[in-house]
N, C-alpha and C. Protein backbone atom coordinates (compact mmCIF):
# COMPACT_ATOMS: atom_id res chain seq x y z
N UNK A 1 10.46 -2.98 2.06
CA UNK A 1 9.44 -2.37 1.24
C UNK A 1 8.45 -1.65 2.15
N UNK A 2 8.19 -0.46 1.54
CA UNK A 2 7.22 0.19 2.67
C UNK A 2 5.69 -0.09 2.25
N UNK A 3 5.12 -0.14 2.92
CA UNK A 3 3.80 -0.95 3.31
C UNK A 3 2.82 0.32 2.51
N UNK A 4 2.76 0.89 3.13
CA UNK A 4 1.96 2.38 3.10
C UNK A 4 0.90 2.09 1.78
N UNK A 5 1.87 2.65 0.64
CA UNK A 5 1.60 2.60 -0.75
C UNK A 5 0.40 1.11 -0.89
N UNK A 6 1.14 0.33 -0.40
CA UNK A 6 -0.10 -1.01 -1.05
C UNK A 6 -1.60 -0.87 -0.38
N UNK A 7 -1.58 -0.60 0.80
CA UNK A 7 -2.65 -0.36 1.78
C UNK A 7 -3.43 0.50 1.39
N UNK A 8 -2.76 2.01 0.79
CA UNK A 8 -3.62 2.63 -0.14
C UNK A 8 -4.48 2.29 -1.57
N UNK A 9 -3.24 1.65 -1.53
CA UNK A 9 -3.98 1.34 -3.31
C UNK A 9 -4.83 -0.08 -2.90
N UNK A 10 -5.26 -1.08 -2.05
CA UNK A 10 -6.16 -2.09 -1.44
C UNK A 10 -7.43 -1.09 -1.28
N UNK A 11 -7.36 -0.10 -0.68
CA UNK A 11 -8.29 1.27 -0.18
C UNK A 11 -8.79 1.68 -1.18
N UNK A 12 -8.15 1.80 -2.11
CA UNK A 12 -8.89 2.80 -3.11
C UNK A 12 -10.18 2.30 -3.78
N UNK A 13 -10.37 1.47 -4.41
CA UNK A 13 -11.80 0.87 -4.59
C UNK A 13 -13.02 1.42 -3.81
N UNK A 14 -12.68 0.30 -2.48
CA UNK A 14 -13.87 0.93 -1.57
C UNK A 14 -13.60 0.37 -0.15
N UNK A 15 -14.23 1.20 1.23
CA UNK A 15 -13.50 0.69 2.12
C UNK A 15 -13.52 -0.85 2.72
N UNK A 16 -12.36 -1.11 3.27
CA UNK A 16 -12.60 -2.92 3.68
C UNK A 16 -11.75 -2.87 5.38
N UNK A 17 -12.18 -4.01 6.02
CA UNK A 17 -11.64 -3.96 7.39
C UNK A 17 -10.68 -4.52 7.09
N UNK A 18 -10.15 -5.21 7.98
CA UNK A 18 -8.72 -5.24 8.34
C UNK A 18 -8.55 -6.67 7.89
N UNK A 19 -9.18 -7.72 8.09
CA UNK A 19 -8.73 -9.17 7.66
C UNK A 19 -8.94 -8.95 5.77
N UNK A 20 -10.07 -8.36 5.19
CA UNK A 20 -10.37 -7.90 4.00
C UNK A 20 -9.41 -7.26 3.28
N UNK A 21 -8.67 -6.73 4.40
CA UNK A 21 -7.18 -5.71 3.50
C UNK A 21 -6.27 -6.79 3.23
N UNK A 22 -5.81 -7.80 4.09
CA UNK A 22 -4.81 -9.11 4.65
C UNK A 22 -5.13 -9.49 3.43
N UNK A 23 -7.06 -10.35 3.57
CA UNK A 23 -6.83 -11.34 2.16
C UNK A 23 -6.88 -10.61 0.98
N UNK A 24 -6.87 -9.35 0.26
CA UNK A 24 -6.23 -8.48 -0.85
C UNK A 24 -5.25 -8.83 -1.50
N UNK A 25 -4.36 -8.44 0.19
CA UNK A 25 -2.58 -8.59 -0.50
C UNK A 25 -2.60 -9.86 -0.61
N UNK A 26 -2.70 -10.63 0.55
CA UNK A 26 -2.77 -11.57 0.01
C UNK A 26 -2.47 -12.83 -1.74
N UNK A 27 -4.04 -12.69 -2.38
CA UNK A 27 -4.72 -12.87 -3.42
C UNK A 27 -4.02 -12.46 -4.40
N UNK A 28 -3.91 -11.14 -4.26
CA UNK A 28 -3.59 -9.87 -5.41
C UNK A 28 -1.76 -10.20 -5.33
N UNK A 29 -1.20 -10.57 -4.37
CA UNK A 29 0.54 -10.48 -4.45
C UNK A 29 1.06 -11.11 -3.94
N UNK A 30 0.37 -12.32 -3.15
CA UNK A 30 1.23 -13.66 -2.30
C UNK A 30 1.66 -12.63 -0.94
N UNK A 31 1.16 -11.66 -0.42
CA UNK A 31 1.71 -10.93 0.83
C UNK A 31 1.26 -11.77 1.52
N UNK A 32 1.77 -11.63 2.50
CA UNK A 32 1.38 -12.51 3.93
C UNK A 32 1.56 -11.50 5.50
N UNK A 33 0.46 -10.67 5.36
CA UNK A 33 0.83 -9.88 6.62
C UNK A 33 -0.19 -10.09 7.95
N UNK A 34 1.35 -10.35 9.07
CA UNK A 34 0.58 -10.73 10.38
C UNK A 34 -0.46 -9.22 10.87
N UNK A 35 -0.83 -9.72 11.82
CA UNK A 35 -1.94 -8.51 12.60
C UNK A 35 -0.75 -7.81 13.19
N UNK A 36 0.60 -8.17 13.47
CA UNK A 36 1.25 -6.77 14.11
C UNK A 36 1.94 -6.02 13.10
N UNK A 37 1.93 -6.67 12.05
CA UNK A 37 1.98 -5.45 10.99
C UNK A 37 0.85 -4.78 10.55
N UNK A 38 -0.02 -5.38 10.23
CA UNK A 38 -0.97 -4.61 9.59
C UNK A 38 -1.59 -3.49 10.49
N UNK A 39 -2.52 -4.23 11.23
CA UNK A 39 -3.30 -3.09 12.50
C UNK A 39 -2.03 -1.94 12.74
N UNK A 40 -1.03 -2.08 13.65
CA UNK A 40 -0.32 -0.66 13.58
C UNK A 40 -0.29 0.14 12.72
N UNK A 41 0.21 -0.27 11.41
CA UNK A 41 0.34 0.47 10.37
C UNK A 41 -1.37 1.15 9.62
N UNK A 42 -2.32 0.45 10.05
CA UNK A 42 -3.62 0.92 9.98
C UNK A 42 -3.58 2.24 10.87
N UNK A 43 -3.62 1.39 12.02
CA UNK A 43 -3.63 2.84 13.05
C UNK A 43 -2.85 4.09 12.78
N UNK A 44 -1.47 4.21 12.13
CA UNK A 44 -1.08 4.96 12.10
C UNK A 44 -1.43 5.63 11.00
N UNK A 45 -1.65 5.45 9.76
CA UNK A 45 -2.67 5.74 8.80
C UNK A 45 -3.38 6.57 9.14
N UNK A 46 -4.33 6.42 9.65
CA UNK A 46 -5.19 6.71 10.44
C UNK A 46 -5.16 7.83 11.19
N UNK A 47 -3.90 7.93 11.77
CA UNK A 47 -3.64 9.11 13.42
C UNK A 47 -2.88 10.08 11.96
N UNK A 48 -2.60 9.74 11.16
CA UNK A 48 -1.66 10.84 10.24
C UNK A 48 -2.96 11.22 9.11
N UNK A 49 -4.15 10.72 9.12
CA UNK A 49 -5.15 11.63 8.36
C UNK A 49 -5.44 10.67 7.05
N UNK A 50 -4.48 9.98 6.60
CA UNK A 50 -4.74 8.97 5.22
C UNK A 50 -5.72 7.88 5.11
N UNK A 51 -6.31 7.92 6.57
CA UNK A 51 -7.24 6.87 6.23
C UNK A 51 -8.75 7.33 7.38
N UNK A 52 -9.71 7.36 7.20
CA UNK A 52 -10.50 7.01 8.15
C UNK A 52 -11.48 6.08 8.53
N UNK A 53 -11.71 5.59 9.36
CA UNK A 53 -12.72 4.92 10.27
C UNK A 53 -14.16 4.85 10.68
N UNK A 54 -15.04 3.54 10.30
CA UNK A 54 -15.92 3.72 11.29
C UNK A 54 -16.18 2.38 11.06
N UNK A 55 -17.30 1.65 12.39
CA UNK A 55 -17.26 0.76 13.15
C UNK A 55 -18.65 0.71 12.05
N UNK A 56 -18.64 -0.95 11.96
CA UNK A 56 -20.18 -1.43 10.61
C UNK A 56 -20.36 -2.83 11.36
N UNK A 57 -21.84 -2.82 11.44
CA UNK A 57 -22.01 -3.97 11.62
C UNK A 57 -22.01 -5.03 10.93
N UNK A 58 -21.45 -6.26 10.51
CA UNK A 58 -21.58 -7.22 9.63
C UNK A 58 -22.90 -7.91 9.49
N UNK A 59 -23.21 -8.60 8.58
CA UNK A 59 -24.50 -9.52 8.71
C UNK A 59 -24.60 -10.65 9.60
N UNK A 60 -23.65 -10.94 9.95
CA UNK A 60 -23.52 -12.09 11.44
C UNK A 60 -23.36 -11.25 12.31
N UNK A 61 -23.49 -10.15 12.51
CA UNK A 61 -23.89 -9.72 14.16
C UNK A 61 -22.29 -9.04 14.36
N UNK A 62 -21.26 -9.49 13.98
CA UNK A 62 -19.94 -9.31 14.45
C UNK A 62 -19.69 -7.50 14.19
N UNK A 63 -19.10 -6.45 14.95
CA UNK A 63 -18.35 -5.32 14.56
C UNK A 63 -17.49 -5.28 13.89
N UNK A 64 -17.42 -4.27 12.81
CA UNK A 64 -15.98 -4.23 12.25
C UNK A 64 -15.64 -3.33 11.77
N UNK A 65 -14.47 -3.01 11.90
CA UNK A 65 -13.92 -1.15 11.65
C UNK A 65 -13.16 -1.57 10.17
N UNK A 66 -14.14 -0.53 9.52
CA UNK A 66 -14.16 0.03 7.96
C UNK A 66 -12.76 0.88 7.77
N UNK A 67 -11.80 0.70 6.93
CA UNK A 67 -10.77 1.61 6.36
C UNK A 67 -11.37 2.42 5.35
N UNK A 68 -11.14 3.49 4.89
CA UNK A 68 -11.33 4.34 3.47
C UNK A 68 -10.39 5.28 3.64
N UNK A 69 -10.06 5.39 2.27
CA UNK A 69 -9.12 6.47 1.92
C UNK A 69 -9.71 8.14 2.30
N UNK A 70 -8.89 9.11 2.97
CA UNK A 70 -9.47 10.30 3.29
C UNK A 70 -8.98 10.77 1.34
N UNK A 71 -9.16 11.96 2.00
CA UNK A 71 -8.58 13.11 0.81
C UNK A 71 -7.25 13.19 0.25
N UNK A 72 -6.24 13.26 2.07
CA UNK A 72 -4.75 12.90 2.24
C UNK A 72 -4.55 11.71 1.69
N UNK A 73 -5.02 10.95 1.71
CA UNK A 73 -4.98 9.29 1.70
C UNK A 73 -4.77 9.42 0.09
N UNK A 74 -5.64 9.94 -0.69
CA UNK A 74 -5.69 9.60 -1.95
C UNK A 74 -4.80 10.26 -2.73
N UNK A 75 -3.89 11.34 -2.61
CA UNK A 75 -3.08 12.95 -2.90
C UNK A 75 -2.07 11.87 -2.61
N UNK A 76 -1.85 11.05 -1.20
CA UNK A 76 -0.47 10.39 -1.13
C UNK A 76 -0.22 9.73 -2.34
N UNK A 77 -1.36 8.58 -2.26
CA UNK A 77 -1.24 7.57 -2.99
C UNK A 77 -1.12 7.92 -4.54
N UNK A 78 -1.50 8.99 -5.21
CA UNK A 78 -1.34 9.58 -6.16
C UNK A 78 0.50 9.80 -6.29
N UNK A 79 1.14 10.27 -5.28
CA UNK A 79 1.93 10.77 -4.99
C UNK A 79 3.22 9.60 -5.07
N UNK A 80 3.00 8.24 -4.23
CA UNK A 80 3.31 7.02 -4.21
C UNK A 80 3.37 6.42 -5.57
N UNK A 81 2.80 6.34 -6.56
CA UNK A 81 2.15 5.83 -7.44
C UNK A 81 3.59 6.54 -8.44
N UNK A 82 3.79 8.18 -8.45
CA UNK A 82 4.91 8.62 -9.42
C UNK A 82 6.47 8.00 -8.72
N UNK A 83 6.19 7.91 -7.62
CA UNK A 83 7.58 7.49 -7.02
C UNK A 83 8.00 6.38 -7.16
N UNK A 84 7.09 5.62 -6.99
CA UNK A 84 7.43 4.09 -7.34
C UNK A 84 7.88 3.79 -9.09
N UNK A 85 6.85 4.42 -9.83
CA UNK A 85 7.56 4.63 -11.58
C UNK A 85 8.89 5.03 -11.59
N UNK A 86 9.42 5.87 -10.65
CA UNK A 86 11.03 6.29 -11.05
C UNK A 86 11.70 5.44 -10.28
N UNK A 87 11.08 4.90 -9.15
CA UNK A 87 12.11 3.70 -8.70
C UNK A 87 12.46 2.64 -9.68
N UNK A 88 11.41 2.14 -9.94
CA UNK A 88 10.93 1.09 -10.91
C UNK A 88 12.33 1.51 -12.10
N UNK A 89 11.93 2.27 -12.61
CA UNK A 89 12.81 2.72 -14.09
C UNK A 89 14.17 3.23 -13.86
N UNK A 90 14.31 3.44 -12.57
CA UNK A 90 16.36 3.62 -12.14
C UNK A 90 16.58 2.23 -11.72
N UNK A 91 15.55 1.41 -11.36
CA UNK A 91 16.74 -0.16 -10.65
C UNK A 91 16.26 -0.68 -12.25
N UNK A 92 15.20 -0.72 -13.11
CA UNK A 92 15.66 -1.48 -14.14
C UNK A 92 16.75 -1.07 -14.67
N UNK A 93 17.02 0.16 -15.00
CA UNK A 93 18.70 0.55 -15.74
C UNK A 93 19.35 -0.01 -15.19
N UNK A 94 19.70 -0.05 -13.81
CA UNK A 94 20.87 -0.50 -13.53
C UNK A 94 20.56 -2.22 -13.38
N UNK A 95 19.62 -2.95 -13.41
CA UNK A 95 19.44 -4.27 -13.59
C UNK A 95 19.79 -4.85 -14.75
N UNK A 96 18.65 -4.24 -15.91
CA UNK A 96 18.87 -4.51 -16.99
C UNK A 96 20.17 -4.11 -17.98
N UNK A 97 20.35 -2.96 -17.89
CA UNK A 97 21.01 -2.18 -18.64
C UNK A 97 20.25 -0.80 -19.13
N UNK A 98 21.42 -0.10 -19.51
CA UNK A 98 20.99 1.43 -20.00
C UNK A 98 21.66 2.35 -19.67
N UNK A 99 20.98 3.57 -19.59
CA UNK A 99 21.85 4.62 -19.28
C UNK A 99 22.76 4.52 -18.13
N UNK A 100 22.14 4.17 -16.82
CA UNK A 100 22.52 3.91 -15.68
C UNK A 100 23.27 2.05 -15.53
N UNK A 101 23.32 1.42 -16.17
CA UNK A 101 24.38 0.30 -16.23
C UNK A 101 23.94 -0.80 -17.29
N UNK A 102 24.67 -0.35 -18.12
CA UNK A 102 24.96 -0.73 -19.15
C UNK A 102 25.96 -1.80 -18.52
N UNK A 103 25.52 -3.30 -19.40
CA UNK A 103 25.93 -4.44 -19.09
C UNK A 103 27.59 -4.44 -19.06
N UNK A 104 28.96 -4.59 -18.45
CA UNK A 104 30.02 -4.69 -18.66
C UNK A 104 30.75 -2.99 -18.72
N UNK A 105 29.95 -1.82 -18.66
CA UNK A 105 30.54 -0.68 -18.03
C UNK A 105 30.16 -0.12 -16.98
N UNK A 106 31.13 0.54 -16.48
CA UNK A 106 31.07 1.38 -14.45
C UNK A 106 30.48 2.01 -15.10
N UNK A 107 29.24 2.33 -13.70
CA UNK A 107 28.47 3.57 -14.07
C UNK A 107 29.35 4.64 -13.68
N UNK A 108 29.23 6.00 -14.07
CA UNK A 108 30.03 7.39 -13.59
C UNK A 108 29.35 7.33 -12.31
């Protein structure tokens, strides 16, 4: 499953750092993602324009780098959002049944 899409849509609200994105998926979908998934895939986000950055101070004193969705970021995820509906609705046919597999006939 590609990551991308969820990270955006965690983003879209409003921006959150990086343990804040973790407990999301988390909460929101039983994900469980280590720091060498997540941070890379932040960073790269990031170096490709979908997300940007800046460093906030917390109320305990600690730094912490803010995610938000750019412009790109949000056009993807818009973009993500129709793709996943037609995934969604070709594996149910062929799960459930329908045009694409109908219970007990080959599909063409």
């Amino acid at each position: 499953m590609e990551l991308r899409p969820l990270v955006l849509a965690i983003l879209e609200a409003r921006p959150l750092y990086g343990y804040e994105i973790a407990q999301r998926a988390r909460r929101r979908a039983n994900l469980k993602w280590e720091e060498g998934t997540l941070y890379p895939l932040l960073h790269r986000l990031e170096r490709d324009g979908f997300l940007a950055s800046e460093w906030r101070r917390a109320p305990n004193g600690k730094d912490r780098k803010y995610y938000a969705l750019t412009k790109k970021g949000k056009t993807a995820l818009a973009k993500d959002r129709v793709d996943w509906k037609e995934r969604v609705r070709v594996v149910s046919e062929i799960l459930l049944g329908g045009r694409h597999g109908k219970p007990g006939r080959s599909a063409p």
